[in-house]
C-alpha atoms as a PDB file:
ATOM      1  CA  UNK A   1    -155.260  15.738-156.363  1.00  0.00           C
ATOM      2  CA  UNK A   2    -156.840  13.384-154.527  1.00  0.00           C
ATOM      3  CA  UNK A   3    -161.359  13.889-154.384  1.00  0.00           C
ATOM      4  CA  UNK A   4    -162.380  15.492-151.750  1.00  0.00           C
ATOM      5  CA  UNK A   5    -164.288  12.960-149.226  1.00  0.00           C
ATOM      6  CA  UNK A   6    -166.861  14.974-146.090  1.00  0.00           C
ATOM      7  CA  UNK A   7    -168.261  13.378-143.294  1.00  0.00           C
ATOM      8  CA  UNK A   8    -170.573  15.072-140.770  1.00  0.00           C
ATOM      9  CA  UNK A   9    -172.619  14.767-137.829  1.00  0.00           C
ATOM     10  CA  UNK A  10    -176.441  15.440-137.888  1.00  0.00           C
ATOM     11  CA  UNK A  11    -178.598  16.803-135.669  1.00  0.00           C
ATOM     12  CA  UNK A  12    -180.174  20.022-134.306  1.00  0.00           C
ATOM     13  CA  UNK A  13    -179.071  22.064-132.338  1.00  0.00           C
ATOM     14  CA  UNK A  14    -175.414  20.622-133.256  1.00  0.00           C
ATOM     15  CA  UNK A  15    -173.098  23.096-131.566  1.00  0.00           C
ATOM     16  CA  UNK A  16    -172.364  21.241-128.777  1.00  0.00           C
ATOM     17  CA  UNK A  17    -170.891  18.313-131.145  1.00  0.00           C
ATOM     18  CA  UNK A  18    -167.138  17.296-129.956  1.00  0.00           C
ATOM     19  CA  UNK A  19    -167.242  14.770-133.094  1.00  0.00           C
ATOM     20  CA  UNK A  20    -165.495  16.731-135.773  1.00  0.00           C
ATOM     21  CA  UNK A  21    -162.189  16.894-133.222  1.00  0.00           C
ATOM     22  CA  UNK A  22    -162.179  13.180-132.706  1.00  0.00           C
ATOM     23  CA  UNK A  23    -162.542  12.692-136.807  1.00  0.00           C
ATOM     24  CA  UNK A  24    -159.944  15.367-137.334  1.00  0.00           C
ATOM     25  CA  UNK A  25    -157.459  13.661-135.357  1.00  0.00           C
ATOM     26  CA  UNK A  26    -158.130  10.037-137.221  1.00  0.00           C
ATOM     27  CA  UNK A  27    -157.444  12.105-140.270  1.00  0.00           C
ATOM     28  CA  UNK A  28    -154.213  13.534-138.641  1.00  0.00           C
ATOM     29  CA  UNK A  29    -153.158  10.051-137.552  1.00  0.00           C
ATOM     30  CA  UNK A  30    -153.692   8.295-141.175  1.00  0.00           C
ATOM     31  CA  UNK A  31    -152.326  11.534-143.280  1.00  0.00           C
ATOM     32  CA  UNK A  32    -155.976  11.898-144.922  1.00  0.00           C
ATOM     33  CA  UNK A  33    -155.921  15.716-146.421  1.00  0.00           C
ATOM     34  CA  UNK A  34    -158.596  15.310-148.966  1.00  0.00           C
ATOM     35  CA  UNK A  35    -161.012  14.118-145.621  1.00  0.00           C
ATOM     36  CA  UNK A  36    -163.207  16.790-143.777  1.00  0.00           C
ATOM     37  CA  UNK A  37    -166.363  16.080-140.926  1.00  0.00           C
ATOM     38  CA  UNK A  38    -168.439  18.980-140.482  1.00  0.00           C
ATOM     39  CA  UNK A  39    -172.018  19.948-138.448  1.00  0.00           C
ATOM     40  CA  UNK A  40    -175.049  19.167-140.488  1.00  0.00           C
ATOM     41  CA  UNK A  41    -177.163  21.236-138.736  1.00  0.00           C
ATOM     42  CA  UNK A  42    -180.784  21.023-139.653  1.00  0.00           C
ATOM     43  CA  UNK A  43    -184.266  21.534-138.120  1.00  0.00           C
ATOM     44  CA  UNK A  44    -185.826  19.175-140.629  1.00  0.00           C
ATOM     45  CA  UNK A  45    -184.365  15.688-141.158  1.00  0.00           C
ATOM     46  CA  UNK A  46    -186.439  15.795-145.091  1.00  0.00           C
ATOM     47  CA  UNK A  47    -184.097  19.248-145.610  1.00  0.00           C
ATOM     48  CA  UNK A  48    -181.099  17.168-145.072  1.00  0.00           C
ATOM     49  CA  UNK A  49    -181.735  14.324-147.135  1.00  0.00           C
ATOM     50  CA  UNK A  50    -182.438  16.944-150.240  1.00  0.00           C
ATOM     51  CA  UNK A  51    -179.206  18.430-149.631  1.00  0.00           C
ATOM     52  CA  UNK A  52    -177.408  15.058-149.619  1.00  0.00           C
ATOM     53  CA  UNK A  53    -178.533  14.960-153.298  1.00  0.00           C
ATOM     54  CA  UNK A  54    -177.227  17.925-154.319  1.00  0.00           C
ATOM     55  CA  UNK A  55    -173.842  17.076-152.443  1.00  0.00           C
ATOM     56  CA  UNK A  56    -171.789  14.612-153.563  1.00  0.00           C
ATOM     57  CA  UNK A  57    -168.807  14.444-151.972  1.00  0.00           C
ATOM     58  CA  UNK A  58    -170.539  13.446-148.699  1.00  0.00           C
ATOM     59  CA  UNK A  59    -169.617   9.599-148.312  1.00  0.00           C
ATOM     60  CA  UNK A  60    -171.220   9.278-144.695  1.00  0.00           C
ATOM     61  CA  UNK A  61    -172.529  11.119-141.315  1.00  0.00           C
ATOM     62  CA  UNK A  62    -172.820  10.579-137.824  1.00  0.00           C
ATOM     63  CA  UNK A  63    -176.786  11.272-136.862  1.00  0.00           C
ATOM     64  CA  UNK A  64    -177.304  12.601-133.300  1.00  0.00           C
ATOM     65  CA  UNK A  65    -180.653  13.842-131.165  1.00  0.00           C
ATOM     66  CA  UNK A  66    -182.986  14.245-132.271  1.00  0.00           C
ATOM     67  CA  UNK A  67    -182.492  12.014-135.702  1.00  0.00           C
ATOM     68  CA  UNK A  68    -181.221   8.584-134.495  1.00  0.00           C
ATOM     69  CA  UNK A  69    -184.939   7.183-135.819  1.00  0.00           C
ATOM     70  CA  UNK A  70    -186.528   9.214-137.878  1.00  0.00           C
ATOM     71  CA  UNK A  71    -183.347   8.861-140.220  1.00  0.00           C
ATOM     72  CA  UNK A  72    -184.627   5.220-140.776  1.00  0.00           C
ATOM     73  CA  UNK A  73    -187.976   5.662-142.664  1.00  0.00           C
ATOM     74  CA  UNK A  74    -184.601   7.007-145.609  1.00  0.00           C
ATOM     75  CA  UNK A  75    -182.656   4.701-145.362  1.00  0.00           C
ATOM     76  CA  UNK A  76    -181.949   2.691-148.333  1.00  0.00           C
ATOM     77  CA  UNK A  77    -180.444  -0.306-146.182  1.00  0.00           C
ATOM     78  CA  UNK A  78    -180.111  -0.530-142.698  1.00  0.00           C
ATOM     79  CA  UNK A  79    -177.262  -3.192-140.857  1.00  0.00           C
ATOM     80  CA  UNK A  80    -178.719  -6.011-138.551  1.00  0.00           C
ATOM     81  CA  UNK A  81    -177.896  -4.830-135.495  1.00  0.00           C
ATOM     82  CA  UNK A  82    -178.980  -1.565-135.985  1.00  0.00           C
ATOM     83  CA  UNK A  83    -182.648  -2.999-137.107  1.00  0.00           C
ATOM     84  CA  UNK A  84    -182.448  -5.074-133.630  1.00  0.00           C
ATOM     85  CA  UNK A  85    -181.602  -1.855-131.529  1.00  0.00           C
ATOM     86  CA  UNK A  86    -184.484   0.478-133.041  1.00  0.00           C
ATOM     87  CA  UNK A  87    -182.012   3.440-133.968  1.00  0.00           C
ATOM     88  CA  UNK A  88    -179.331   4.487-136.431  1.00  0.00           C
ATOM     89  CA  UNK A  89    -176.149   6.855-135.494  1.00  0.00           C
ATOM     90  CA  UNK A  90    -173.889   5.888-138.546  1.00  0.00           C
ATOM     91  CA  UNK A  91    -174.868   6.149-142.460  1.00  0.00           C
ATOM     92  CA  UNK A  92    -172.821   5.023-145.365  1.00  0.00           C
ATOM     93  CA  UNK A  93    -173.423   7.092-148.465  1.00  0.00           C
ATOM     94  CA  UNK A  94    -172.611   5.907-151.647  1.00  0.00           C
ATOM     95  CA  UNK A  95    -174.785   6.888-154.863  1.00  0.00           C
ATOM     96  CA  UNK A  96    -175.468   4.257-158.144  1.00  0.00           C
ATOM     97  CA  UNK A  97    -175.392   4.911-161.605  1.00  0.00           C
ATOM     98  CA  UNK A  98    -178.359   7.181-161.946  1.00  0.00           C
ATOM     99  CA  UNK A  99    -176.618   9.411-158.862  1.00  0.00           C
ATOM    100  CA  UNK A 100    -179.479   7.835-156.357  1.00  0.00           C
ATOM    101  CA  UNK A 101    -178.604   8.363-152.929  1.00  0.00           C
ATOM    102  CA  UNK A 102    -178.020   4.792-151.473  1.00  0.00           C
ATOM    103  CA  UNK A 103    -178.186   5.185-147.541  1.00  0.00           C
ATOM    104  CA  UNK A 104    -177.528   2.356-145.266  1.00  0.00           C
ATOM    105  CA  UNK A 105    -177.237   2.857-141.644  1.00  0.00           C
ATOM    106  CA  UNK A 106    -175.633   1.498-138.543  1.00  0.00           C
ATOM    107  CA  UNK A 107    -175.320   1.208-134.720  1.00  0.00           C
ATOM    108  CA  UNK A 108    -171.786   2.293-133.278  1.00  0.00           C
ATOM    109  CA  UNK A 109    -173.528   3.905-129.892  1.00  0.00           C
ATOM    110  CA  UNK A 110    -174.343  -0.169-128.880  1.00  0.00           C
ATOM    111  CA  UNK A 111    -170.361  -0.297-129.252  1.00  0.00           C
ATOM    112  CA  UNK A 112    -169.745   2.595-127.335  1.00  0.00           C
ATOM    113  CA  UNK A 113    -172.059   2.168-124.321  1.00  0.00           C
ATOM    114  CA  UNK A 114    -170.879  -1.024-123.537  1.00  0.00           C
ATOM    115  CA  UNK A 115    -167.581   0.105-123.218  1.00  0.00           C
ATOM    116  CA  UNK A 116    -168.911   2.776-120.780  1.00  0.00           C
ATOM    117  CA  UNK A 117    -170.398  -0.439-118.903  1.00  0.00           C
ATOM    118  CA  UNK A 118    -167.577  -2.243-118.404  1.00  0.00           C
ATOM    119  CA  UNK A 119    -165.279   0.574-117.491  1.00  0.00           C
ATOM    120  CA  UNK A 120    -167.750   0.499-114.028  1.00  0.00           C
ATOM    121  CA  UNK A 121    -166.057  -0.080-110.895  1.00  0.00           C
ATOM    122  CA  UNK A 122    -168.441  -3.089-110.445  1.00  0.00           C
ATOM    123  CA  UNK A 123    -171.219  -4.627-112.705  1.00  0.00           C
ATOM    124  CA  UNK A 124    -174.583  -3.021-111.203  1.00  0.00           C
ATOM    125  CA  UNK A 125    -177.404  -5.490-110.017  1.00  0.00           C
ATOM    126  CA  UNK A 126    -180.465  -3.401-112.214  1.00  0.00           C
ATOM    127  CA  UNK A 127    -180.379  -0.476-113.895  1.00  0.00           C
ATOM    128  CA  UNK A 128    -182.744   2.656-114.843  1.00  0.00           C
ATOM    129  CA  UNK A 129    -182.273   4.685-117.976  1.00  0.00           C
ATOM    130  CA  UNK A 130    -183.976   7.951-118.211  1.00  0.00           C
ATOM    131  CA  UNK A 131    -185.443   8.876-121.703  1.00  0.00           C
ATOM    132  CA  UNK A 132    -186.673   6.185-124.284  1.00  0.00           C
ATOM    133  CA  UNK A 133    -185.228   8.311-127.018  1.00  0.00           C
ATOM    134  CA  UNK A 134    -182.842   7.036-129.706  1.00  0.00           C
ATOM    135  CA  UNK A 135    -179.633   6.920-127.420  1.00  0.00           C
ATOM    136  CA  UNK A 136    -181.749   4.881-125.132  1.00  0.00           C
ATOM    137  CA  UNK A 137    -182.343   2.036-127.705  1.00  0.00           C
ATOM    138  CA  UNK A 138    -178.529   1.308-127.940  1.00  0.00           C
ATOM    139  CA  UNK A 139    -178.257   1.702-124.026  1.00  0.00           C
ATOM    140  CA  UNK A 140    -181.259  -0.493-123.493  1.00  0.00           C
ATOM    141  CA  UNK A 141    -179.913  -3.595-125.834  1.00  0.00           C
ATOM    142  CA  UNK A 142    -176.469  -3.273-124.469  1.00  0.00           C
ATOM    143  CA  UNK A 143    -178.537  -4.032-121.185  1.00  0.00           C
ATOM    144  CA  UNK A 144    -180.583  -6.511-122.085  1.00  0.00           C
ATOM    145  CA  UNK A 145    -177.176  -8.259-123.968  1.00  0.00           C
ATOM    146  CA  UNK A 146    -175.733  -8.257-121.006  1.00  0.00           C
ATOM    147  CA  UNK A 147    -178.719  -9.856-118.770  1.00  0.00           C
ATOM    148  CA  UNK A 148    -178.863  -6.749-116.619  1.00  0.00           C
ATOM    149  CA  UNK A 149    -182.520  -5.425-115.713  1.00  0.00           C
ATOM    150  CA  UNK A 150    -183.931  -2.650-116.689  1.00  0.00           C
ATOM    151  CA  UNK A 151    -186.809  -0.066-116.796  1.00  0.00           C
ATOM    152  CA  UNK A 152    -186.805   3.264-118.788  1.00  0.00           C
ATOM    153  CA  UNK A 153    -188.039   6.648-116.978  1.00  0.00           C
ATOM    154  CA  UNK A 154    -190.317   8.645-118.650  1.00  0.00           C
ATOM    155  CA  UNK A 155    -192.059  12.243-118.025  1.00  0.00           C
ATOM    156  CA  UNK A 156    -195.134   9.916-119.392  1.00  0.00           C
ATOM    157  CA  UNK A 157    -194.527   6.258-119.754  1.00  0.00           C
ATOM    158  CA  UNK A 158    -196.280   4.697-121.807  1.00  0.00           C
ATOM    159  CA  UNK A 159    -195.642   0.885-121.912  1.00  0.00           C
ATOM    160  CA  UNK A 160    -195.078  -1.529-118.952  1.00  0.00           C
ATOM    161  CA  UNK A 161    -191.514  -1.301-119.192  1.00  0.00           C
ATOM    162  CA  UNK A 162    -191.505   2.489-118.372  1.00  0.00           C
ATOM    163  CA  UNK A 163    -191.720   4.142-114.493  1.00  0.00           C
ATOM    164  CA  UNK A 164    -192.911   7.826-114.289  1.00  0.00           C
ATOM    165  CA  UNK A 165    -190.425   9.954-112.059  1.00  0.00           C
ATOM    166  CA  UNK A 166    -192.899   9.421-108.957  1.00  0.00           C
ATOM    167  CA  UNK A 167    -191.938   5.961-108.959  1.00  0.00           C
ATOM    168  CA  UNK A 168    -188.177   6.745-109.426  1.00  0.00           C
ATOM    169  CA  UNK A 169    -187.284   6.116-105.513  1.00  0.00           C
ATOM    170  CA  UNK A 170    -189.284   2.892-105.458  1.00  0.00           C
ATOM    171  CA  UNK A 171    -186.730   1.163-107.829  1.00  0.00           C
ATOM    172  CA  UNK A 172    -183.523   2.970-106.735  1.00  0.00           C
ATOM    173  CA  UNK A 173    -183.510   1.472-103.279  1.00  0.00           C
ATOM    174  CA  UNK A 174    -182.288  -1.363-104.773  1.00  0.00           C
ATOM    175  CA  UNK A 175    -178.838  -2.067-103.913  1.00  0.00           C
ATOM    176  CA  UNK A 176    -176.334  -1.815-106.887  1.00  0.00           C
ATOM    177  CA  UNK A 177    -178.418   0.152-109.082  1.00  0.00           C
ATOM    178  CA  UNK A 178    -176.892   1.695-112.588  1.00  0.00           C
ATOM    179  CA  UNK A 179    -179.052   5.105-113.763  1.00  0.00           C
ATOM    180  CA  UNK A 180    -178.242   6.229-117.380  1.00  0.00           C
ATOM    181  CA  UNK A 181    -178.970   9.596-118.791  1.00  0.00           C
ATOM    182  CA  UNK A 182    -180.287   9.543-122.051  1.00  0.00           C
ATOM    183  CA  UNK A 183    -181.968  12.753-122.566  1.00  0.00           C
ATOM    184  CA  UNK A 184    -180.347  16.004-123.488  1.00  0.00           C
ATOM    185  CA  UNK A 185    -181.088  17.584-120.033  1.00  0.00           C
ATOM    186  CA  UNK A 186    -177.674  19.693-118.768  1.00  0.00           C
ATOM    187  CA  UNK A 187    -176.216  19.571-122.415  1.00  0.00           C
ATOM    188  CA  UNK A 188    -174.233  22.545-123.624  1.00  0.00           C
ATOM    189  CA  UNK A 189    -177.092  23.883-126.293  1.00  0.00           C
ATOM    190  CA  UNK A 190    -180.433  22.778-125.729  1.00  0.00           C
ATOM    191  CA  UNK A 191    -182.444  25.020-122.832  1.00  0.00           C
ATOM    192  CA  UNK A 192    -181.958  24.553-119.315  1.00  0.00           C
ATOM    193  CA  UNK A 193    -184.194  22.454-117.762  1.00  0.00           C
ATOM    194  CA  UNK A 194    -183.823  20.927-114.404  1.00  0.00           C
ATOM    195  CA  UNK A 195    -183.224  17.230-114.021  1.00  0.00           C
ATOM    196  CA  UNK A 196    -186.799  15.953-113.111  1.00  0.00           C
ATOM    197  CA  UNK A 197    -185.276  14.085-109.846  1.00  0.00           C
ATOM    198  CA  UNK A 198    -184.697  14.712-106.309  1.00  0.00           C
ATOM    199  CA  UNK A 199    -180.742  14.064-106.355  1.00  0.00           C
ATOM    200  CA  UNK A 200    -180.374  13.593-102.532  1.00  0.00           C
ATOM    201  CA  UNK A 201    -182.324  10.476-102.710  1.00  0.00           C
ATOM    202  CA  UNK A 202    -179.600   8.831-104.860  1.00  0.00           C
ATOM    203  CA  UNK A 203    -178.022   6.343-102.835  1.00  0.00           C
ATOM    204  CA  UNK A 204    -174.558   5.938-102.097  1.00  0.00           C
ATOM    205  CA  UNK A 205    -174.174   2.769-103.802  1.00  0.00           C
ATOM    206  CA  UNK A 206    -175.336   3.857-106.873  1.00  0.00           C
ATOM    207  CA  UNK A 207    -173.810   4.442-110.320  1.00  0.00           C
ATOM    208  CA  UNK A 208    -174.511   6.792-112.607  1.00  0.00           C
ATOM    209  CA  UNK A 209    -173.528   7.242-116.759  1.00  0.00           C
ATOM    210  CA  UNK A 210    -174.395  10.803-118.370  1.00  0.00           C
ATOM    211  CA  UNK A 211    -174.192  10.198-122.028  1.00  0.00           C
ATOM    212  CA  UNK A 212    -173.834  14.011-121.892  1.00  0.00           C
ATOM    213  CA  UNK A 213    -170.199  15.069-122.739  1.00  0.00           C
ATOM    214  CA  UNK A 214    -170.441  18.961-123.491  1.00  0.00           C
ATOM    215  CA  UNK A 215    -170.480  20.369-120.602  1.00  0.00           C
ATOM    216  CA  UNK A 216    -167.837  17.802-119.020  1.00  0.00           C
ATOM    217  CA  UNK A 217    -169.946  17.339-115.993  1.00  0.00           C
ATOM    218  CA  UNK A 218    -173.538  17.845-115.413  1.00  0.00           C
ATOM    219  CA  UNK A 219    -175.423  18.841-112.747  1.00  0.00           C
ATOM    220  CA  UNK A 220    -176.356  15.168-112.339  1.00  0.00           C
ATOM    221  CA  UNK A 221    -172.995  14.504-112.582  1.00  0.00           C
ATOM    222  CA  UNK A 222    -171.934  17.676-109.959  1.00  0.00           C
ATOM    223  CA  UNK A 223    -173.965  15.849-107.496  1.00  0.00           C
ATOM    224  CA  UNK A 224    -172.713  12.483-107.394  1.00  0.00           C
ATOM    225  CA  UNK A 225    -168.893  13.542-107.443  1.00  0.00           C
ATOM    226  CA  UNK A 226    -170.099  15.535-104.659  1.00  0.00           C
ATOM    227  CA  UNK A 227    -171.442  12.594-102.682  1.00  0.00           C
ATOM    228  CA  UNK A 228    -168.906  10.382-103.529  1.00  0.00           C
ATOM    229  CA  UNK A 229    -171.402   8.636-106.347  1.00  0.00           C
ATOM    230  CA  UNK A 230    -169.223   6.952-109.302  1.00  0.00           C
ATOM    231  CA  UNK A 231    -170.343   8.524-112.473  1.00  0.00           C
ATOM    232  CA  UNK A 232    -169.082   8.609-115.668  1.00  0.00           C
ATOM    233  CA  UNK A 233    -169.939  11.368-118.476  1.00  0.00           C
ATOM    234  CA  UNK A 234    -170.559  10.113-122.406  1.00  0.00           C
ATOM    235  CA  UNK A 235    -166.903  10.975-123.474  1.00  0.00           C
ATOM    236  CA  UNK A 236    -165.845   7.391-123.327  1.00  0.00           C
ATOM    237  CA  UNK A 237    -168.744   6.635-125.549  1.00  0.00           C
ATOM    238  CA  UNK A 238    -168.593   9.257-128.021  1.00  0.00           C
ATOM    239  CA  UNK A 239    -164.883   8.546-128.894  1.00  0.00           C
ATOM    240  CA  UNK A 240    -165.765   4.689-128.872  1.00  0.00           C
ATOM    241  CA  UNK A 241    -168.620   5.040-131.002  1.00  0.00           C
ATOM    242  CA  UNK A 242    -166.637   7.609-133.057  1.00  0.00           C
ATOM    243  CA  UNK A 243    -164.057   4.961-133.746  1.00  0.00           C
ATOM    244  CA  UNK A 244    -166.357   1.795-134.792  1.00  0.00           C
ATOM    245  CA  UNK A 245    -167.865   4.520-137.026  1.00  0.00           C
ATOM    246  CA  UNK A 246    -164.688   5.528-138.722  1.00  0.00           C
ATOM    247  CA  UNK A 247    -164.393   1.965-140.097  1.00  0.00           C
ATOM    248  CA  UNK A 248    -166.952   1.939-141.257  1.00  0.00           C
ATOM    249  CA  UNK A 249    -166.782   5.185-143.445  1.00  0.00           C
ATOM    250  CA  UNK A 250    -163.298   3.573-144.482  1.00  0.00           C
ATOM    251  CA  UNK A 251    -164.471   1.016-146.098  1.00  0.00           C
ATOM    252  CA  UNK A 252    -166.954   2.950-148.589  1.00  0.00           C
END
C-alpha cells in the first residue's frame, strides 16, 4: 500500500476554506488514493509548526489569513519570488536525515491574482487595494508587474503609499479605477463588520475584485452587481492559486 501523503490549508478561523474540494478533485482526476488535504486550524502559528514535527506524513500546506507572513520567520527556505512579494501561501515539507523539518515556501496567490486581472473586461487606469495584509503583497506586485498604480487603504496608514478611508473618494474619481479587497471583511467566518466605505460613491466605471469567495458574493460585491459595477469574487484566484500550488506539492 502505497504511504499515505496529507496536505492542508492553514489558518484560523479555517471553516470557510473551499481548498480541500479543489485538492480533492486533483486527486480524483490523477487516481491519487493514498493523498488527503485537510484544515489546519490553529490560533498559534508556533502550535502548528510543533505539530508538523510530530506528523510526518504532511508533505506540504496551503497558509491562509492570518499566516501568509508570520509563516516566514520558519521557514527553512523560501522561493525568489515569494521573498520579492513579502508573503508565503505554499510550503513544501520534506524532513532530512535527523527527521528536521525542512520548510520552504512559495507564492501561488501572485499566480492567481493576475489571472483575476486579466479576466477584467478592460485593463483599469489605477487601482486601490484595501488591506496591506499578506493577500495584499501578492495583489500589490502583480500591480506593480504590470505598471498599474496603486495605493493601499488602511484603517491607519502608515507609510506614504497608504490612504486612510477619508481619502478613499479623492482617488476613486479617477476614471478606470480597479479596488481590490484584501481583508477578510464579509467572509463566511470571521465577525461581521461593515465595509468601512460609503458604497454609493463607487462610480460606475469602476471595477471591483473581492478576494473573498465564501460567501459567493459580498456585500461589496451585492452592491456593484446592483449598480451595474463589474466585480469579480476570489474564486478564480483560489482555484488558480490552488493549481500552481499542486505542482508544486507534486514534485516533493
Amino acid at each position: 500500500m502505497a504511504q499515505a501523503k496529507i496536505l492542508g490549508v492553514l489558518g484560523f478561523p479555517i471553516e470557510h476554506s473551499q481548498s480541500p474540494e479543489i485538492f480533492n478533485r486533483f486527486f480524483k482526476r490523477e487516481s491519487l488514493k493514498n493523498w488527503s488535504y485537510t484544515k489546519f486550524s490553529f490560533e498559534e502559528i508556533n502550535a502548528f509548526i510543533e505539530y508538523l514535527k510530530f506528523n510526518k506524513e504532511i508533505i506540504g500546506f496551503n497558509v491562509t489569513i492570518p499566516f501568509k507572513q508570520d509563516i516566514i520567520p520558519f521557514l527553512t527556505e523560501i522561493d525568489e519570488n515569494a521573498i520579492k512579494i513579502g508573503a508565503v501561501n505554499t510550503v513544501s515539507v520534506k524532513r532530512d536525515n535527523n527527521g528536521n523539518t525542512i520548510l520552504k515556501g512559495y507564492n501561488t496567490d501572485y499566480y492567481g491574482f493576475k489571472c483575476s486581472l486579466n479576466s477584467l473586461s478592460r485593463t483599469p487606469q489605477n487601482a486601490i487595494i484595501m488591506g496591506t495584509g499578506g493577500a495584499s503583497k501578492a495583489v500589490s506586485a502583480v500591480l506593480k508587474d504590470s505598471k498599474i498604480p496603486f495605493v493601499f487603504l488602511s484603517r491607519k496608514p502608515s507609510k506614504d503609499d497608504c490612504i486612510s478611508y477619508s481619502d478613499f473618494y479623492d482617488h476613486i474619481i479617477k476614471s478606470n479605477c480597479l479596488i481590490i479587497n484584501t481583508t477578510p471583511i464579509g467572509m463566511s467566518g470571521f465577525p461581521e463588520k461593515d465595509i468601512p466605505l460609503k458604497l454609493e460613491t463607487l462610480p460606475n466605471d469602476c471595477q471591483v475584485i473581492d478576494l473573498i469567495y465564501n460567501p459567493n458574493k459580498t456585500p461589496l460585491l451585492y452592491h456593484c452587481e446592483k449598480n451595474g459595477i463589474n466585480c469579480l469574487n476570489g474564486s478564480l484566484m483560489l482555484e488558480k492559486q490552488a493549481e500552481q500550488a499542486w505542482e508544486i506539492f507534486k514534485s516533493i
